[in-house]
Protein backbone atom coordinates (compact mmCIF):
# COMPACT_ATOMS: atom_id res chain seq x y z
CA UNK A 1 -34.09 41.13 -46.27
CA UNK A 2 -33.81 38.73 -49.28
CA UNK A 3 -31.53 36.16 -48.79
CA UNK A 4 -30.12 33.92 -51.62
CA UNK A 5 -28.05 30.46 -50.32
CA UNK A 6 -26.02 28.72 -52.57
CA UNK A 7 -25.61 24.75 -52.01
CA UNK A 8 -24.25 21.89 -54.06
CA UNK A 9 -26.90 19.58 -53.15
CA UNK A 10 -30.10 19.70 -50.60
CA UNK A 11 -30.60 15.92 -50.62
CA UNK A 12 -30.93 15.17 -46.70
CA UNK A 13 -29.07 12.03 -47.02
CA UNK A 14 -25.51 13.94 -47.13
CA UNK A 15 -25.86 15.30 -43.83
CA UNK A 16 -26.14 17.76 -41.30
CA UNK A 17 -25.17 21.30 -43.07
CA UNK A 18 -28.78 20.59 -45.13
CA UNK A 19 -30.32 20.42 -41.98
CA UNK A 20 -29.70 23.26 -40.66
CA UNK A 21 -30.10 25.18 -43.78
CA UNK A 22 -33.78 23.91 -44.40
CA UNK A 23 -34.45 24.52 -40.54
CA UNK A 24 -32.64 28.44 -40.41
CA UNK A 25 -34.64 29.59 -43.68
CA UNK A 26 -37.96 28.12 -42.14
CA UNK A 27 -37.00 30.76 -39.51
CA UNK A 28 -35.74 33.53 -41.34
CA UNK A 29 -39.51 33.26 -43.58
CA UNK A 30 -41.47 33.13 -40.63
CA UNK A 31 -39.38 36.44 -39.21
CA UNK A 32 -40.57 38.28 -42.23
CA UNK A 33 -37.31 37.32 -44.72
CA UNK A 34 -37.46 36.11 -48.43
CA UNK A 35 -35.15 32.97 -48.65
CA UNK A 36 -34.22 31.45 -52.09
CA UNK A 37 -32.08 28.27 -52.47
CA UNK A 38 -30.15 27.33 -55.31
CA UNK A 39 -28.58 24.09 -55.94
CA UNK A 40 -27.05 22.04 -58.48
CA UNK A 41 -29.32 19.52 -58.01
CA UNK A 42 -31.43 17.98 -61.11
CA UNK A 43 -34.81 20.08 -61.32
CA UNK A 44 -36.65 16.57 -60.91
CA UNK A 45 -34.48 15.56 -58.08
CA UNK A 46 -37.77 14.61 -55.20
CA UNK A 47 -36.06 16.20 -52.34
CA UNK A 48 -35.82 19.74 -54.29
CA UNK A 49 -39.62 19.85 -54.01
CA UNK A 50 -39.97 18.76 -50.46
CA UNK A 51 -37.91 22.05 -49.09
CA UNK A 52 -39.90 24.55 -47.13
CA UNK A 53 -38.70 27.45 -49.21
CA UNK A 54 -38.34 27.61 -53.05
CA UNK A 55 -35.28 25.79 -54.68
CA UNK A 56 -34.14 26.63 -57.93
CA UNK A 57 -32.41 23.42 -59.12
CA UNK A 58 -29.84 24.55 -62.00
CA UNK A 59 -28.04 21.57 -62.45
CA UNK A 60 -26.94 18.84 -63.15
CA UNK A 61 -23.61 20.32 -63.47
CA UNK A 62 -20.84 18.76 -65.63
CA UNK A 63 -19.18 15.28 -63.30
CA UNK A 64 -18.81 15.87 -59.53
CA UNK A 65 -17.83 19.41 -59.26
CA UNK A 66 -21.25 20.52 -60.83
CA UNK A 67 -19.86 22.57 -63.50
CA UNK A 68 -23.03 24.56 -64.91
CA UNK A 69 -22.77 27.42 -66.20
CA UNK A 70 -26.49 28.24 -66.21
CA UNK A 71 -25.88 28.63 -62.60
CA UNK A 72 -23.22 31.67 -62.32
CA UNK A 73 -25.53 33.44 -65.18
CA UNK A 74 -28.78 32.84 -63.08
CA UNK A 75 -26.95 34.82 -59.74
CA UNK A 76 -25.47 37.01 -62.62
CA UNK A 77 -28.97 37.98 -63.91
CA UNK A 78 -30.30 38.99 -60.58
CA UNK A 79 -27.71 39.79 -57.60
CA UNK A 80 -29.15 43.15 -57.04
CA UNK A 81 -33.08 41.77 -56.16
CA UNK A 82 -30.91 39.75 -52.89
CA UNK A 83 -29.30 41.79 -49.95
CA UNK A 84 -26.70 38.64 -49.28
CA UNK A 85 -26.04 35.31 -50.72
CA UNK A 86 -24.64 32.49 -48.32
CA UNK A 87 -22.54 30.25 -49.66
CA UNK A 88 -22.65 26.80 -48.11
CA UNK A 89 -19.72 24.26 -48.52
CA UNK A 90 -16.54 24.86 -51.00
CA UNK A 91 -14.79 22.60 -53.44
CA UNK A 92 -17.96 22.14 -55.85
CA UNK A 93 -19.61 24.60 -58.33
CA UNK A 94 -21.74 26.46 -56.34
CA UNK A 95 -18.93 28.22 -54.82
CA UNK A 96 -17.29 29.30 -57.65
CA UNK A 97 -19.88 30.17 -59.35
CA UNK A 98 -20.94 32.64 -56.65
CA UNK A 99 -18.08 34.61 -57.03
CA UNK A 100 -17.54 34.79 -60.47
CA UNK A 101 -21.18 35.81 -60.86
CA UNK A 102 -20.77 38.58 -57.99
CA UNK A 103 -17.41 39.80 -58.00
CA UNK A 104 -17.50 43.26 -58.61
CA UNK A 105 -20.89 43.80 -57.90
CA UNK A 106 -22.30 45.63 -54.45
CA UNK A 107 -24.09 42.17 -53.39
CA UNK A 108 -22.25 40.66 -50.25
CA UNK A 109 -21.60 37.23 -49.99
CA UNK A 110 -20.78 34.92 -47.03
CA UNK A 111 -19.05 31.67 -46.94
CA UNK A 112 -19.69 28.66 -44.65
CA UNK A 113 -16.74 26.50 -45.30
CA UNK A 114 -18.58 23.19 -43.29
CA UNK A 115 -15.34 22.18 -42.16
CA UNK A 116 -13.81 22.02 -45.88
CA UNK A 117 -10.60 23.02 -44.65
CA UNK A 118 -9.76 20.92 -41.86
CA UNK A 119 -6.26 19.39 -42.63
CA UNK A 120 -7.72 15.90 -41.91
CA UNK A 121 -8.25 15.83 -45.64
CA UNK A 122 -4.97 17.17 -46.36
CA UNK A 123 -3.83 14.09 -44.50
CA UNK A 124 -5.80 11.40 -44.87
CA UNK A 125 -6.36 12.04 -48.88
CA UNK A 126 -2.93 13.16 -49.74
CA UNK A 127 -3.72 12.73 -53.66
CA UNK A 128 -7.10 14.72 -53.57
CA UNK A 129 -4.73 17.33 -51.63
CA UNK A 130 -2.10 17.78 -54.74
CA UNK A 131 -5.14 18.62 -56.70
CA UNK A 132 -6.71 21.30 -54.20
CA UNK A 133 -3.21 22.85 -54.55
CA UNK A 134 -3.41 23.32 -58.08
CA UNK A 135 -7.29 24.32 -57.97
CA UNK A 136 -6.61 26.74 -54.92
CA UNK A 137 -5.18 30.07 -55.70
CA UNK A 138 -7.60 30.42 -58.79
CA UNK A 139 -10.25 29.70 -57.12
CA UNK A 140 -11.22 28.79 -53.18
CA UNK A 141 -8.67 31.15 -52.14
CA UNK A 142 -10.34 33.58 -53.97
CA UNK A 143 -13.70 33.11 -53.19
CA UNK A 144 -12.51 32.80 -49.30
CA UNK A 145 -10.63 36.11 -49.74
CA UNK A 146 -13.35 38.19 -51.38
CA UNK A 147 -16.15 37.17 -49.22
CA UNK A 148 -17.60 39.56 -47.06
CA UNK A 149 -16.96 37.08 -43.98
CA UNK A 150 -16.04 33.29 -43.68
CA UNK A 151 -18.34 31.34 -41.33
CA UNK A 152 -16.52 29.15 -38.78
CA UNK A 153 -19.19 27.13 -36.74
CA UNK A 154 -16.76 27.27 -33.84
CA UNK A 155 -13.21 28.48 -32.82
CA UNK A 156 -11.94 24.71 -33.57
CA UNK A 157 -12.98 24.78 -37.02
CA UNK A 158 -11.39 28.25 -37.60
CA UNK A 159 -8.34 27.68 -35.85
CA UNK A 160 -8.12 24.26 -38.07
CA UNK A 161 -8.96 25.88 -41.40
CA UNK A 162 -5.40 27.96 -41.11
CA UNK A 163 -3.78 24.75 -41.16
CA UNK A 164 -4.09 22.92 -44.82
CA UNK A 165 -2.71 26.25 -47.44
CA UNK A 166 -0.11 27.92 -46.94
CA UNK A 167 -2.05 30.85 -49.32
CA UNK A 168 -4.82 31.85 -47.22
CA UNK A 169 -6.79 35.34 -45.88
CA UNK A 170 -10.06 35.77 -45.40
CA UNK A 171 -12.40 37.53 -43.03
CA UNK A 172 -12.70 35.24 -40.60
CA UNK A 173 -16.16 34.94 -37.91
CA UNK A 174 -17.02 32.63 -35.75
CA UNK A 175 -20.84 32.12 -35.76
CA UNK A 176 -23.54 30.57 -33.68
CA UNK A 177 -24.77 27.16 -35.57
CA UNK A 178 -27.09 24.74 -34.34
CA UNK A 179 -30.38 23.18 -34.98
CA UNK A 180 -34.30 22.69 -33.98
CA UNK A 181 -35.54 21.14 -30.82
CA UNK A 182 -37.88 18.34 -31.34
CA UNK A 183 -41.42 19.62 -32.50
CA UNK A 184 -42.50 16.26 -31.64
CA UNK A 185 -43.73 14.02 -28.12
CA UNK A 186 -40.62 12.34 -27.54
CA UNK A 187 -42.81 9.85 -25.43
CA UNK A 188 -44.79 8.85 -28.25
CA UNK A 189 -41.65 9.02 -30.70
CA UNK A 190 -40.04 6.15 -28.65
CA UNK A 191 -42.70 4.32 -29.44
CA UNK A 192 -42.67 5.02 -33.18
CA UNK A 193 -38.78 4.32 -32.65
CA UNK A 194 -39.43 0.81 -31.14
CA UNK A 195 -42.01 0.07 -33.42
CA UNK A 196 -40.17 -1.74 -36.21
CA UNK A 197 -37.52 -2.57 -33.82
CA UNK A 198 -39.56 -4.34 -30.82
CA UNK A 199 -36.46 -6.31 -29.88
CA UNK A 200 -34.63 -2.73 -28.57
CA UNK A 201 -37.18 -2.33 -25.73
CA UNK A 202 -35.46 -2.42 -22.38
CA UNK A 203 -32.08 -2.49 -23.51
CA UNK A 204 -29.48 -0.03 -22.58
CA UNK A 205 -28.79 1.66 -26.23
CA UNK A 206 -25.62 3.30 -27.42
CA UNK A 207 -27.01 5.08 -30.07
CA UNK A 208 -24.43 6.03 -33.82
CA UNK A 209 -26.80 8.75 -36.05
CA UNK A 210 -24.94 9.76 -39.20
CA UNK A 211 -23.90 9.28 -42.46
CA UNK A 212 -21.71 5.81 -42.31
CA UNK A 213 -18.56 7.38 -43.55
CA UNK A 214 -15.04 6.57 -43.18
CA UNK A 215 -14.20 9.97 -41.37
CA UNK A 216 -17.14 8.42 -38.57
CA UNK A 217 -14.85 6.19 -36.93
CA UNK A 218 -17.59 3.58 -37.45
CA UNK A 219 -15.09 0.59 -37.59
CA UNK A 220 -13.78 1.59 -34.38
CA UNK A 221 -16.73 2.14 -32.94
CA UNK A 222 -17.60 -1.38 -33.85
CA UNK A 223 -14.26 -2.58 -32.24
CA UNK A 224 -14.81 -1.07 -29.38
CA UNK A 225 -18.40 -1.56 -28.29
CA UNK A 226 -17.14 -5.44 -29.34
CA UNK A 227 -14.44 -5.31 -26.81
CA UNK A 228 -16.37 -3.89 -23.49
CA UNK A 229 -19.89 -6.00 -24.49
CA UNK A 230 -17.78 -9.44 -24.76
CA UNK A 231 -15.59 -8.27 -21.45
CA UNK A 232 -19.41 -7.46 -19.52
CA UNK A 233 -21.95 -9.70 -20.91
CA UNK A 234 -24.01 -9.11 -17.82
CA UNK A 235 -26.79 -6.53 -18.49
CA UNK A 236 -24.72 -5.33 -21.70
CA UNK A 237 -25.46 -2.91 -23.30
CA UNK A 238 -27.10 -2.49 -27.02
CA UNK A 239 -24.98 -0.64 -30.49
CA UNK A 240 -27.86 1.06 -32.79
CA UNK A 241 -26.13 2.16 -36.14
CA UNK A 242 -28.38 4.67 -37.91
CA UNK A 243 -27.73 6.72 -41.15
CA UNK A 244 -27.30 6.05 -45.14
CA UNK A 245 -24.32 4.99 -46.80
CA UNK A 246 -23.92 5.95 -49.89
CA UNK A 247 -21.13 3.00 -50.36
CA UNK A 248 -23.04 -0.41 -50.29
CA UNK A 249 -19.94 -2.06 -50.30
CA UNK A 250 -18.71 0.05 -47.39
CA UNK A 251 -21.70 -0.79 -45.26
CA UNK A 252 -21.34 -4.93 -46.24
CA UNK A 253 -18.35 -4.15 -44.73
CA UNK A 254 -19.49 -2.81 -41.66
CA UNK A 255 -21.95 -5.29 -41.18
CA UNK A 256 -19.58 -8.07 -41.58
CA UNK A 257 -17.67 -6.26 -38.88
CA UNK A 258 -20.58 -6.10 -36.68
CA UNK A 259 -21.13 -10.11 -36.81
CA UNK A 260 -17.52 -11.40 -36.72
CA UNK A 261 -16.32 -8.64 -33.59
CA UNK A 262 -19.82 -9.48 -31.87
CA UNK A 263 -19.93 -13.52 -32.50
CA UNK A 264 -23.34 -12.57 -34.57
CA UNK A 265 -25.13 -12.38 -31.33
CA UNK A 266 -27.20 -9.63 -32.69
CA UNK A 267 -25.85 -6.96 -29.93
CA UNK A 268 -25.75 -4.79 -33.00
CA UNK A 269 -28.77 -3.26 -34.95
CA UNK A 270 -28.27 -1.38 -38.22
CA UNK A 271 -31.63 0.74 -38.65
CA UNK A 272 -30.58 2.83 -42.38
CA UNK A 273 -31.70 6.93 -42.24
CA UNK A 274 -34.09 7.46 -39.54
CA UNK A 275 -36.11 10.38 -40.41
CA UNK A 276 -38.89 12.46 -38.22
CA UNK A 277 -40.22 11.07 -35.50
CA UNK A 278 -38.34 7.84 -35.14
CA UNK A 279 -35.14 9.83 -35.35
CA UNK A 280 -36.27 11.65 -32.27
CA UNK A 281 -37.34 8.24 -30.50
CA UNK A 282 -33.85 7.23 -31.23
CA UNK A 283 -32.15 10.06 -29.28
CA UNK A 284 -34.53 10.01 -26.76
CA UNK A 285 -34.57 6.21 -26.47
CA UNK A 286 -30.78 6.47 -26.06
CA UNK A 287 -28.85 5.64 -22.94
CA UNK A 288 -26.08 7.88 -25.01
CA UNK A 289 -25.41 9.22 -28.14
CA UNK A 290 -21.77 8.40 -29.53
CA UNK A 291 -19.87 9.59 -32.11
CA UNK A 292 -16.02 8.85 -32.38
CA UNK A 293 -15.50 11.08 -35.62
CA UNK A 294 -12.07 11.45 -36.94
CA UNK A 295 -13.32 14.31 -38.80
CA UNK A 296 -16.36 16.55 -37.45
CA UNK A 297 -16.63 20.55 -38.44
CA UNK A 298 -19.86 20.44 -36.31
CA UNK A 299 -22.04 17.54 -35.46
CA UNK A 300 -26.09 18.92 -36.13
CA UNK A 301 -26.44 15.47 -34.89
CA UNK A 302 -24.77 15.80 -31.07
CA UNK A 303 -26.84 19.10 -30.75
CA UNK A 304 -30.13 17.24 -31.63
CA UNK A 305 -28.71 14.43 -28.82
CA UNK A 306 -28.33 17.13 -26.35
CA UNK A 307 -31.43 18.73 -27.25
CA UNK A 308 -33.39 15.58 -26.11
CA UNK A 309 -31.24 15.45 -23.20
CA UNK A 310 -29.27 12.65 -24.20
CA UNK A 311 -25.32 13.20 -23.21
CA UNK A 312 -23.07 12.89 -25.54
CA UNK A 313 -19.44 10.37 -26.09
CA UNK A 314 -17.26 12.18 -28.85
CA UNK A 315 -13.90 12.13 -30.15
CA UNK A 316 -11.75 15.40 -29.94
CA UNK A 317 -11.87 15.61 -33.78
CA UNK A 318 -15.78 17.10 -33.08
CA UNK A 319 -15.42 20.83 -33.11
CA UNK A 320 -17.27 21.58 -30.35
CA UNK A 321 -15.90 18.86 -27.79
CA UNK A 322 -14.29 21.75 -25.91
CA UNK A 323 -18.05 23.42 -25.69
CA UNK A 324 -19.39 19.66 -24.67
CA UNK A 325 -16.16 19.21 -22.02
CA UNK A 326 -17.24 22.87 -20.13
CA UNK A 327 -20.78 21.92 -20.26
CA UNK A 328 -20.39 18.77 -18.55
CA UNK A 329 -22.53 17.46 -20.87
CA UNK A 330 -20.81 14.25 -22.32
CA UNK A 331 -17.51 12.74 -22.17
CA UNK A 332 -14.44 13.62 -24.84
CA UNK A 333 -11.64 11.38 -26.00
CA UNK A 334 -9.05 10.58 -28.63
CA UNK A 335 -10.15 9.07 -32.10
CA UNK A 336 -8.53 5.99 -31.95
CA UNK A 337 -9.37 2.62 -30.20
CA UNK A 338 -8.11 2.79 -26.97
CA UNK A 339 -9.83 6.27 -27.06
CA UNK A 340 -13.53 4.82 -28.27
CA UNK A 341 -13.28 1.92 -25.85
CA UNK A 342 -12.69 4.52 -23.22
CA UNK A 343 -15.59 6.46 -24.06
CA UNK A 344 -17.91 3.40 -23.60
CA UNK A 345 -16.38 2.20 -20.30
CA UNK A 346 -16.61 5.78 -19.03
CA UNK A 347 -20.29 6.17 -19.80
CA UNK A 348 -20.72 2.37 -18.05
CA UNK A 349 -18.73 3.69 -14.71
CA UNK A 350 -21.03 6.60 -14.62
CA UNK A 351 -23.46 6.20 -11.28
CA UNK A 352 -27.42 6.98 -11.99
CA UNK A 353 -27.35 10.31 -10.33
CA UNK A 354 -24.01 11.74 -12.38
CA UNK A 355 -26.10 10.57 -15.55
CA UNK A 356 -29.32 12.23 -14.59
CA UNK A 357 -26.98 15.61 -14.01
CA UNK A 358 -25.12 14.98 -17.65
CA UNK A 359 -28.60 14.74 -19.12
CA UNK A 360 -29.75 17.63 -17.51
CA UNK A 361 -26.65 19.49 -18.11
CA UNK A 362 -27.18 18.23 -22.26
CA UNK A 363 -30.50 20.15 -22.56
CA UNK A 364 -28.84 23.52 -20.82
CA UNK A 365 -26.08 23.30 -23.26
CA UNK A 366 -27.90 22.87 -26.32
CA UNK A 367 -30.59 25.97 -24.99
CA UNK A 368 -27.21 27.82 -24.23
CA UNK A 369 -25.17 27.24 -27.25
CA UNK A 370 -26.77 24.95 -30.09
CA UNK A 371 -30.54 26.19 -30.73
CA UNK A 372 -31.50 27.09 -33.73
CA UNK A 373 -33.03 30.29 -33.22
CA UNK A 374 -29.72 31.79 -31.43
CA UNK A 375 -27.96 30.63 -35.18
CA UNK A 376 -30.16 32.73 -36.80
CA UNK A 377 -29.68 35.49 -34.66
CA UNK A 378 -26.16 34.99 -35.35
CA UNK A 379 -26.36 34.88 -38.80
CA UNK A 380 -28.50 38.40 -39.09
CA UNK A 381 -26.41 39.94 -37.28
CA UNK A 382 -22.94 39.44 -39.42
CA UNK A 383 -25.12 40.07 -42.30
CA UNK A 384 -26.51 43.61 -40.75
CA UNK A 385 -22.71 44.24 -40.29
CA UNK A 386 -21.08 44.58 -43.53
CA UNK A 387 -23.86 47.40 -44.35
CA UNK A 388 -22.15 49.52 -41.69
């Protein structure tokens, strides 16, 4: 098949859904498909080069909804060369655009809304919400509703998504979604890990990987890991904080955080976007992965924790906690404080051998539910269906 997937942006620095895009049409072209990106990215934009299939970067588009209308003409101009375009994310251009170039047409499309519709939003931006209100029956709605299917990553996120309009119908499927494991020696990937950060050998490492983002919970997660190191200072444990921020202000104010909950006593290490190998050290390096999200449609990064066998400490605002919970594979609570700092001291009360069986029950979980290949799979298969 020939595949077309529409994306705002594939800069890797806003998160996971890239990921997994760049990783699934790497598979789909070595199974024998024809993948094609496009983007609303600026043609010189470095990252649109460094893709492993070709991007056609038709943007800038007009402010931060990535009006363009070169885009919509360009999937205008030739829908019938692709068997199915995939639209990734809603609320930006490339959505849009997809359907007003294809509606009418015999070209499928498919939606993944990346957790655009949780009512977390809806809540937590109330103002942004009046303006969705006004933007959705014109538009979103109608690109949800004319889609061939909507992609939920799991039954969370689709159960969620019914939530935040009252005006909603769409096809709805729940899809297998996950990510690589590491193509890399995870032995020698600690060791490019510790290699600018010496001072993290032999310490017992909570490790944060994302985007440091408001919906994280990082400021909790920082109040908490403050509150059960200062209570144990005996063989305490270690808070690594990797991933970009695109605020600089918001990560001065993390950092300030860090030193005033921890007495500066440099029990927390802020590392920026770890990339390639040294991401992988990280995980694998990791006593535990943590992630106390108050928002999460997915989580590429807890399925690349499991997949180096490192369990997993999540809020129940991660779509797949329930999938983690079964699996035995982590440990689940509420995303507040009381919630984090449980988290932590469960992970500490934890005996050797029950950790050893969490990180072996990690790995089986991500080969059960997360791998990348099983996505793709997935992914063909709702595709093969709406030619039936």
């Amino acid at each position: 098949m020939k595949i077309l997937r529409a994306i705002h942006t594939v800069n890797p620095a806003l998160g996971g859904p890239i990921e997994s895009v760049k990783q699934s049409s790497a598979i789909l072209s070595r199974r024998g498909h024809v993948v094609e990106i496009i983007s609303l990215d600026a043609p010189g934009d470095p990252w649109v080069r460094a893709f492993p299939v070709p991007v056609h970067a038709l943007g800038p588009g007009r402010s931060s909804y990535g009006y363009a209308p070169a885009f919509s003409r360009w999937v205008r101009e030739r829908r019938s060369l692709f068997q199915a375009v995939i639209v990734h994310g809603i609320w930006q251009y490339n959505s849009f655009g997809v359907w007003r170039a294809l509606r009418g047409s015999n070209t499928p499309y498919f939606v993944f809304p990346h957790g655009m519709l949780d009512p977390w939003f809806k809540r937590t931006y109330p103002l942004k919400h009046l303006k969705k209100l006004l933007y959705w029956p014109w538009a979103e709605y109608r690109v949800l509703r004319d889609a061939a299917a909507v992609l939920f990553t799991s039954e969370e996120e689709r159960r969620l998504a019914r939530e935040s309009f009252a005006l909603y119908r769409c096809r709805e499927v729940v899809v297998n979604y996950g990510t690589a494991a590491p193509a890399v020696d995870l032995e020698k990937a600690r060791e490019d890990f510790f290699g600018p950060y010496p001072e993290l050998r032999e310490k017992h490492l909570f490790l944060f990987l994302s985007r440091l983002h408001v919906k994280k919970g990082c400021e909790l997660l920082i109040e908490a890991f403050a509150a059960i190191r200062n209570s144990s200072p005996v063989h305490a444990p270690h808070l690594v904080l990797a991933g970009p921020c695109a605020d600089e202000e918001y990560l001065r104010h993390l950092q300030r955080l860090a030193g005033a909950a921890t007495k500066d006593d440099g029990s927390i290490t802020f590392t920026g976007m770890l990339t390639g190998s040294r991401k992988w050290g990280a995980f694998s390096a990791a006593d535990a992965f943590i992630l106390p999200s108050h928002q999460e449609n997915f989580g590429i990064a807890v399925a690349e924790a499991l997949a180096c066998g490192t369990p997993v400490l999540i809020s129940n605002k991660v779509n797949i906690w329930r999938e983690i919970e079964a699996d035995c594979a982590g440990y689940v609570e509420n995303d507040d404080l009381p919630g984090t700092i449980a988290l932590l001291k469960r992970w500490l009360a934890t005996g050797p051998d029950a950790r050893m069986a969490m990180k072996d029950n990690a790995r089986k979980s991500f080969a059960e539910r997360f791998e990348i290949e099983r996505a793709t799979d997935s992914l063909l298969e709702i595709i093969r269906q709406s030619y039936q």
